[in-house]
Protein backbone atom coordinates (compact mmCIF):
# COMPACT_ATOMS: atom_id res chain seq x y z
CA UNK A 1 -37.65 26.38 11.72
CA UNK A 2 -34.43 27.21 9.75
CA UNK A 3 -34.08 24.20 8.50
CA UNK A 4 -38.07 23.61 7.13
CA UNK A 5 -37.58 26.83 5.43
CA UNK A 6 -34.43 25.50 3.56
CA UNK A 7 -36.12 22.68 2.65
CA UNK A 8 -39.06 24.50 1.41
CA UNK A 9 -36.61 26.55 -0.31
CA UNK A 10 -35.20 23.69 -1.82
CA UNK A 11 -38.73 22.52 -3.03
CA UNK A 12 -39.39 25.71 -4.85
CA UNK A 13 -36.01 25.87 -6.65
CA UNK A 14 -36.86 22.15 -7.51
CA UNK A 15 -40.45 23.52 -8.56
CA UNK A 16 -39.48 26.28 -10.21
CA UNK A 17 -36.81 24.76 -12.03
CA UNK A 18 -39.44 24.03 -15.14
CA UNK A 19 -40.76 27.35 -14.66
CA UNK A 20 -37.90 29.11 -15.38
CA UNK A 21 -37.25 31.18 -19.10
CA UNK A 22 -33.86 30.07 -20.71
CA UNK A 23 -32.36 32.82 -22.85
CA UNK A 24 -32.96 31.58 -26.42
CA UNK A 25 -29.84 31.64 -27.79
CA UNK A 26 -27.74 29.77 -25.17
CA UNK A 27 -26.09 26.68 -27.54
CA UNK A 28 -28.32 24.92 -30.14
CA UNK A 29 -30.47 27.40 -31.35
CA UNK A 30 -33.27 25.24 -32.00
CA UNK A 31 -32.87 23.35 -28.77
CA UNK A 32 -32.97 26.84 -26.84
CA UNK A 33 -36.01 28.30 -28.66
CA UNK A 34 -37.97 24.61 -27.54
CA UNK A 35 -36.69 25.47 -24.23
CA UNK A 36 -37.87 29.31 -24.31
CA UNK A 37 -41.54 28.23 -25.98
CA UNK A 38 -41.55 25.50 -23.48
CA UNK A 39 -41.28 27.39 -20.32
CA UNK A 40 -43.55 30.10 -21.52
CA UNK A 41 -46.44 27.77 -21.88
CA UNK A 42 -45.97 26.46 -18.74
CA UNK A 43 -45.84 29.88 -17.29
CA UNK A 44 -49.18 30.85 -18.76
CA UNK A 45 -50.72 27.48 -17.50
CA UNK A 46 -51.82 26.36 -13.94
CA UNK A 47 -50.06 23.20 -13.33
CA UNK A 48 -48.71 20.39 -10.22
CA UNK A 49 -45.50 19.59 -10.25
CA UNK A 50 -44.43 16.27 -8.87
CA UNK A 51 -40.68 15.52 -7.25
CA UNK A 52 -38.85 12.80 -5.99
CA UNK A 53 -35.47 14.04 -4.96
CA UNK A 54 -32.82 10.93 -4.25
CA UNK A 55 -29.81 11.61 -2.06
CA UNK A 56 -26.38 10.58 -2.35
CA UNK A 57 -27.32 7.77 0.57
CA UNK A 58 -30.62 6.45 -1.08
CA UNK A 59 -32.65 8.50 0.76
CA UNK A 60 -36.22 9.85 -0.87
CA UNK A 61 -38.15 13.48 0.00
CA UNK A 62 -40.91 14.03 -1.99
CA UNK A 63 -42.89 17.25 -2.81
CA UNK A 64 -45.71 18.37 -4.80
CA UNK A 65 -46.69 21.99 -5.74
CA UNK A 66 -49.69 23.62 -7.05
CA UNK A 67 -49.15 26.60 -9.28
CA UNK A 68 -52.30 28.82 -9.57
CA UNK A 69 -49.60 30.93 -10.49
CA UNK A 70 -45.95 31.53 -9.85
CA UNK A 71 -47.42 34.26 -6.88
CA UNK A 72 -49.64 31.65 -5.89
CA UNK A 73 -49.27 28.61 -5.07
CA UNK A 74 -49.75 25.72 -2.41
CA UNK A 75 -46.43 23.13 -1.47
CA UNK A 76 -46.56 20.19 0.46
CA UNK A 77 -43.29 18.63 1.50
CA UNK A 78 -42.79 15.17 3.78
CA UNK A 79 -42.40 17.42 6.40
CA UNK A 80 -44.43 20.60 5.85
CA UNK A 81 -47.21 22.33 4.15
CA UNK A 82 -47.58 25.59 2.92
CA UNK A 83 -49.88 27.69 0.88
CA UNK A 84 -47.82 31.30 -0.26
CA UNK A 85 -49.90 33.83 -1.72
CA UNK A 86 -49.56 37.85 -2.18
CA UNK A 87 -51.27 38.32 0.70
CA UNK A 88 -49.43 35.96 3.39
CA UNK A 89 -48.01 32.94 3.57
CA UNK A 90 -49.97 30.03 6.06
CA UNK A 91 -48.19 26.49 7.13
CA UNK A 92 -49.13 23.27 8.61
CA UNK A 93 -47.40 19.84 10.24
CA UNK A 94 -49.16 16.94 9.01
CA UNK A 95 -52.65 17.28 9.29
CA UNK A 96 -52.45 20.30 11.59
CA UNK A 97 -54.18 23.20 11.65
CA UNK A 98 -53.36 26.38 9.76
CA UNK A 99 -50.73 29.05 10.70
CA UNK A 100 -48.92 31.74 10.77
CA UNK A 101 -45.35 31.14 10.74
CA UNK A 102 -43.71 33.72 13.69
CA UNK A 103 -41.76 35.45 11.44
CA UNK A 104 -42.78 36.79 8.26
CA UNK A 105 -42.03 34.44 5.80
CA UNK A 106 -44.60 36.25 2.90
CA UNK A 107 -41.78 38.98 2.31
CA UNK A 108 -38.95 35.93 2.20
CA UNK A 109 -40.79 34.36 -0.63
CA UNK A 110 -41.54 36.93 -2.90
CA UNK A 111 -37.47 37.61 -2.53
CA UNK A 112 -36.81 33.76 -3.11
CA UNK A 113 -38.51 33.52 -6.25
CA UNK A 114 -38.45 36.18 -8.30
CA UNK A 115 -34.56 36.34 -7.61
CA UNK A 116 -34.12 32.25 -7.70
CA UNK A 117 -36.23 32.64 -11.20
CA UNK A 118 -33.61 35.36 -12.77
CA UNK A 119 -30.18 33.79 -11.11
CA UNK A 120 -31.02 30.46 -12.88
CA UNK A 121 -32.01 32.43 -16.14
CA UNK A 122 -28.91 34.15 -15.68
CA UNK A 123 -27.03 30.96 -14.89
CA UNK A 124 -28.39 28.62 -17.66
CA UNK A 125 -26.10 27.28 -19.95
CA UNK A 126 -25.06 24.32 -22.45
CA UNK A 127 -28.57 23.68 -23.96
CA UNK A 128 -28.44 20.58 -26.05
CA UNK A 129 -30.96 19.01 -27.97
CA UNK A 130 -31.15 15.17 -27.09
CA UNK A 131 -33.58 13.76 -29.32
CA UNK A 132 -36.64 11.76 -28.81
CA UNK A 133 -36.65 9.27 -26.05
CA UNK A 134 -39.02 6.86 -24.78
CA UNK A 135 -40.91 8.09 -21.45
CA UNK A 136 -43.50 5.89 -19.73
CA UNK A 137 -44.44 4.50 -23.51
CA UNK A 138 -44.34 8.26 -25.20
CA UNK A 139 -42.07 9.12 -28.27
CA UNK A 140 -41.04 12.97 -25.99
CA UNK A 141 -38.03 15.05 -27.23
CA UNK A 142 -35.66 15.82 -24.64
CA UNK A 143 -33.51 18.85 -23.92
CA UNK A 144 -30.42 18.99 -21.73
CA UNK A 145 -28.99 22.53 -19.94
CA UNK A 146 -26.89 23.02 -17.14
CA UNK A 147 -27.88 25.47 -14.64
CA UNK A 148 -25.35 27.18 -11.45
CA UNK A 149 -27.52 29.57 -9.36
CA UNK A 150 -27.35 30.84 -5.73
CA UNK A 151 -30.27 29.71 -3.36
CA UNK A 152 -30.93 31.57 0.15
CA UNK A 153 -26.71 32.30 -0.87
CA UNK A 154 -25.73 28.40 -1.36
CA UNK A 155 -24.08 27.41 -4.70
CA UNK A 156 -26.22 25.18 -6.39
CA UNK A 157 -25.54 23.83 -9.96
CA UNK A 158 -27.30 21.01 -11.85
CA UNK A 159 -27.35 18.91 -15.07
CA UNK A 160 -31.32 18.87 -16.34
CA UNK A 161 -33.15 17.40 -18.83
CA UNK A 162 -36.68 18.48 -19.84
CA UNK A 163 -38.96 16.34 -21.86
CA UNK A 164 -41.51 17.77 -24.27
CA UNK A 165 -44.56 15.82 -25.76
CA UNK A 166 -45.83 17.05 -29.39
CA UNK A 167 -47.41 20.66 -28.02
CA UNK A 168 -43.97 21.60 -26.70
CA UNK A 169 -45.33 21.17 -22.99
CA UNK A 170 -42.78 20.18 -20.48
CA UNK A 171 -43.87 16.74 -18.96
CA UNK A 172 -40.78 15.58 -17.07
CA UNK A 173 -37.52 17.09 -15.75
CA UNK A 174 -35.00 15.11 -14.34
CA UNK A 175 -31.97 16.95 -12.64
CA UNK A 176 -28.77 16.06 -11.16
CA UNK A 177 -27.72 18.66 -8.46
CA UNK A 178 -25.05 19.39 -6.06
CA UNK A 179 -24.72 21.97 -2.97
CA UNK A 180 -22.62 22.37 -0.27
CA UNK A 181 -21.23 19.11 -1.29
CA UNK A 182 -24.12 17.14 -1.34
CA UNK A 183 -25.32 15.63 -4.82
CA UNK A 184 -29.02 14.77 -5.56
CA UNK A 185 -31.19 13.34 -8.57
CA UNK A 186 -34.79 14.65 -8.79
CA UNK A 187 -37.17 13.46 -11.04
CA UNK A 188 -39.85 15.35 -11.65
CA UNK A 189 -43.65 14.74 -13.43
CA UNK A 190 -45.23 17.74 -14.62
CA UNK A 191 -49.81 17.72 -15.03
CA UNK A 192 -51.25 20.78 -16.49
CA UNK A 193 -54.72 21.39 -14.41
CA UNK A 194 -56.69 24.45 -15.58
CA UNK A 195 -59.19 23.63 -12.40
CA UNK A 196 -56.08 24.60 -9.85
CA UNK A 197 -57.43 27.52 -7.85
CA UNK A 198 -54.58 28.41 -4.39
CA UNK A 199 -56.49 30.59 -1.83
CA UNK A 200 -56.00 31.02 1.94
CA UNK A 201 -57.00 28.32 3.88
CA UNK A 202 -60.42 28.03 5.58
């Protein structure tokens, strides 16, 4: 069980990571204020986030999670499945049935993410502005930061670049990480879906 909830852990750090409000005036002040209007659209916006995390051996883990908002929301790991809400927190094993988790994992998440959201603000650093680059056949401008954060109390820093189409939405985020002396590259796609409702299962 410890080790799903790492890994979900993990997954919402990844998540989040777009989520999160740089303070504006980091490096390039242009760059930072993208980055600040940036990840306040995305906060206002319900929206799936799509990752592919590659490990230092080749191998893949996937997740995908559903922000109704940053209280509620619905993540779905190789593994695992979980839908966290206010009000409790339900998981699943493939296509098992809905649970309870034995312990109370609804109090652990509303400490994980609030305080993973404010130790990477906190932690954010080295905003760059990169220019426009060619992603998947669109002109989007890209904006580097480094970010060193603490997550369930392991070290974790990263190298991340957001890309931003014309509106200033974040599209794609693609991070190189390391903890506990294990690196990773994530690549992450980023749909905005108004229609995203997360409420307990039944």
């Amino acid at each position: 069980m410890r080790h799903r909830i790492a890994g979900l852990a993990v997954a919402l750090l990844v998540g989040c990571l777009g989520l999160v409000v740089a303070a504006p005036a980091l490096a390039d002040g242009s760059a930072a204020d993208a980055l600040f209007q940036a990840h306040e659209k995305m906060l206002a916006s319900r929206c799936v986030t799509e990752s592919v995390t590659t490990s230092a051996d080749g191998k893949e883990s996937r997740s995908t999670i559903e922000f109704d908002t940053i209280n509620r929301m619905r993540v779905v790991t190789d593994q695992m499945s979980f839908i966290i809400l206010p009000e409790g927190t339900w998981m699943r094993s493939g296509d098992g049935q809905w649970t309870k988790p034995p312990i109370d994992m609804s109090a652990m998440f509303k400490r994980l993410v609030p305080s993973t959201i404010e130790e990477i603000r906190a932690g954010t650093s080295n905003v760059k502005d990169e220019g426009m680059q060619s992603v998947d056949g669109r002109e989007l401008r890209a904006i580097s930061y480094d970010v060193n954060t603490k997550i369930m109390g392991i070290a974790v820093s990263s190298r991340n670049t957001v890309y931003l189409d014309d509106s200033g939405r974040i599209l794609r985020t693609v991070s190189d990480g390391s903890a506990m002396g294990h690196k990773t590259h994530t690549v992450q796609n980023i749909r905005y879906d108004d229609s995203i409702r997360v409420n307990p299962p039944g």
